[in-house]
Protein backbone atom coordinates (compact mmCIF):
# COMPACT_ATOMS: atom_id res chain seq x y z
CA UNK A 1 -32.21 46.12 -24.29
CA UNK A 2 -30.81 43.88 -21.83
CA UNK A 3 -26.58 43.76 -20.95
CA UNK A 4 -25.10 41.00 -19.69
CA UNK A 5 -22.39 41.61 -17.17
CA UNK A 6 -19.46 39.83 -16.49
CA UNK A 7 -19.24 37.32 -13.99
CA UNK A 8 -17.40 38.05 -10.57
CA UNK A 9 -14.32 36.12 -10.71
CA UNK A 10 -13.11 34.37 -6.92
CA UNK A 11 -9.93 32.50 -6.39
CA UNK A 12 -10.31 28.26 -7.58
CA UNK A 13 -9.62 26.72 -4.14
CA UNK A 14 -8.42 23.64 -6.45
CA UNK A 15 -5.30 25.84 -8.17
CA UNK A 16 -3.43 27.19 -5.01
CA UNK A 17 -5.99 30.34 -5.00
CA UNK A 18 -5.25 31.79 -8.78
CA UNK A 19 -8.21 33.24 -10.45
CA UNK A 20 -11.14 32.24 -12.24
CA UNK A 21 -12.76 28.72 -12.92
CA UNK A 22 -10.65 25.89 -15.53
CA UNK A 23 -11.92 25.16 -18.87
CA UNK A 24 -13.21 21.57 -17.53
CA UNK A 25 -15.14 23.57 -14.79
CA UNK A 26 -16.17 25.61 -17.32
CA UNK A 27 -17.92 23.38 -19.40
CA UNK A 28 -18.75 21.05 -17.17
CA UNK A 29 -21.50 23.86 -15.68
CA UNK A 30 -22.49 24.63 -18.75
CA UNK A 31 -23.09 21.14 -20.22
CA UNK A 32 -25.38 20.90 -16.80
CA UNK A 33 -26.79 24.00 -17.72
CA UNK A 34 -28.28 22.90 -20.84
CA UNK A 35 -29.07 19.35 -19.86
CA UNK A 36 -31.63 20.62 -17.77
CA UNK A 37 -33.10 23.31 -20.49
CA UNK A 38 -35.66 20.38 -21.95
CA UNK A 39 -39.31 22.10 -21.77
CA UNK A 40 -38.63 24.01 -18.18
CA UNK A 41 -39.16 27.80 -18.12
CA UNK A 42 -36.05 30.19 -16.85
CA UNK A 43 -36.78 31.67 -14.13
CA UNK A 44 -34.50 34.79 -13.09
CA UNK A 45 -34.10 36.43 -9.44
CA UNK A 46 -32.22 39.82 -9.70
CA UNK A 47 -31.43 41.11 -5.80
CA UNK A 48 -29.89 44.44 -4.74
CA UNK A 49 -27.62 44.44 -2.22
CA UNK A 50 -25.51 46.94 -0.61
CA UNK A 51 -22.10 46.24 -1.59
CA UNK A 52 -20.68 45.75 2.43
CA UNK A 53 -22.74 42.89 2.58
CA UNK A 54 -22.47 41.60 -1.01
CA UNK A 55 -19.26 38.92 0.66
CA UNK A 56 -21.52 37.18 2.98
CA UNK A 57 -23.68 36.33 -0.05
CA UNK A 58 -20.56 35.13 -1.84
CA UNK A 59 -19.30 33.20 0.68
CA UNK A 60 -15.46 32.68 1.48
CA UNK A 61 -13.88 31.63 -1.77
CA UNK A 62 -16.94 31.57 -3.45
CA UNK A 63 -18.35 28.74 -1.45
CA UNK A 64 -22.11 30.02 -1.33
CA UNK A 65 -22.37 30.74 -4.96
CA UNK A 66 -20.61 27.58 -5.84
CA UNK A 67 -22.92 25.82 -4.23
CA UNK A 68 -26.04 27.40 -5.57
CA UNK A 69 -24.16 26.38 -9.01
CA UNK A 70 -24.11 22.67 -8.03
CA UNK A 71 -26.87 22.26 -6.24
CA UNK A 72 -29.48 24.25 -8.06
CA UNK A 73 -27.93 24.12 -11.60
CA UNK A 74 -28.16 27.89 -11.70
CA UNK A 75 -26.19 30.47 -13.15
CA UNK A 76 -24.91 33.09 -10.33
CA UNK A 77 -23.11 36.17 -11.31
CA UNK A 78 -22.52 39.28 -8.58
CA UNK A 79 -20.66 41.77 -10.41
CA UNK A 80 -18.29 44.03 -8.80
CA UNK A 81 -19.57 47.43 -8.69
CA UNK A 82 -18.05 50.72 -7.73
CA UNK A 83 -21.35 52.06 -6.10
CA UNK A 84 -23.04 51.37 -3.03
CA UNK A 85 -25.03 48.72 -3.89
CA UNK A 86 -24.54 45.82 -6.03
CA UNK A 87 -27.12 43.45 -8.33
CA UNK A 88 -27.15 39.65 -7.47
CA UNK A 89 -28.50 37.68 -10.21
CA UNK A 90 -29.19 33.91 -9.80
CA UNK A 91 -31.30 32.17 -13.09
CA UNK A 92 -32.19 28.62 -12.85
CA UNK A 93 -34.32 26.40 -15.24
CA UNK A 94 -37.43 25.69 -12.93
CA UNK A 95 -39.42 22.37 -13.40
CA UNK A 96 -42.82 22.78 -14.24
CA UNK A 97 -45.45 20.78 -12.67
CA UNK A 98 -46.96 18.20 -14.37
């Protein structure tokens, strides 16, 4: 049986550095999300990383998994983890050839 976990939350860059994403952000990814859903299979990458090097993934603010959000229409989640290592998740609708 599979769990999801909760997304990481990083500091909007657009509201003076509070927490997590606005509504309109929000749904704006997830309209995107299932625009792209049409007959293309989901493709899921799970990566463990240790958990010192987990921020350079992220990216300051958030920037690398934002981007992987825009420019790959994927869903990105790193959850915080008290352990040494930490699970990077990234699931994208991939085109199918022909």
């Amino acid at each position: 049986m599979e769990t999801e976990q909760p997304e990481e939350i990083f500091p909007n860059t657009e509201t003076n550095g509070e927490f997590g994403k606005g509504p309109a952000e929000d749904m704006e990814e997830e309209q995107a999300f299932k625009r792209s859903r049409n007959t293309d299979e989901m493709v899921e990458l799970c990566i463990l990383l240790q958990s010192k090097n987990a921020g350079a993934v992220i990216g300051k603010g958030g920037k690398n998994i934002k981007a992987l959000r825009t420019d790959c229409n994927a869903r990105v989640s790193v959850p915080d983890c008290s352990g040494p290592e930490r699970i990077l998740s990234i699931s994208v609708y991939a085109t199918m050839p022909g």
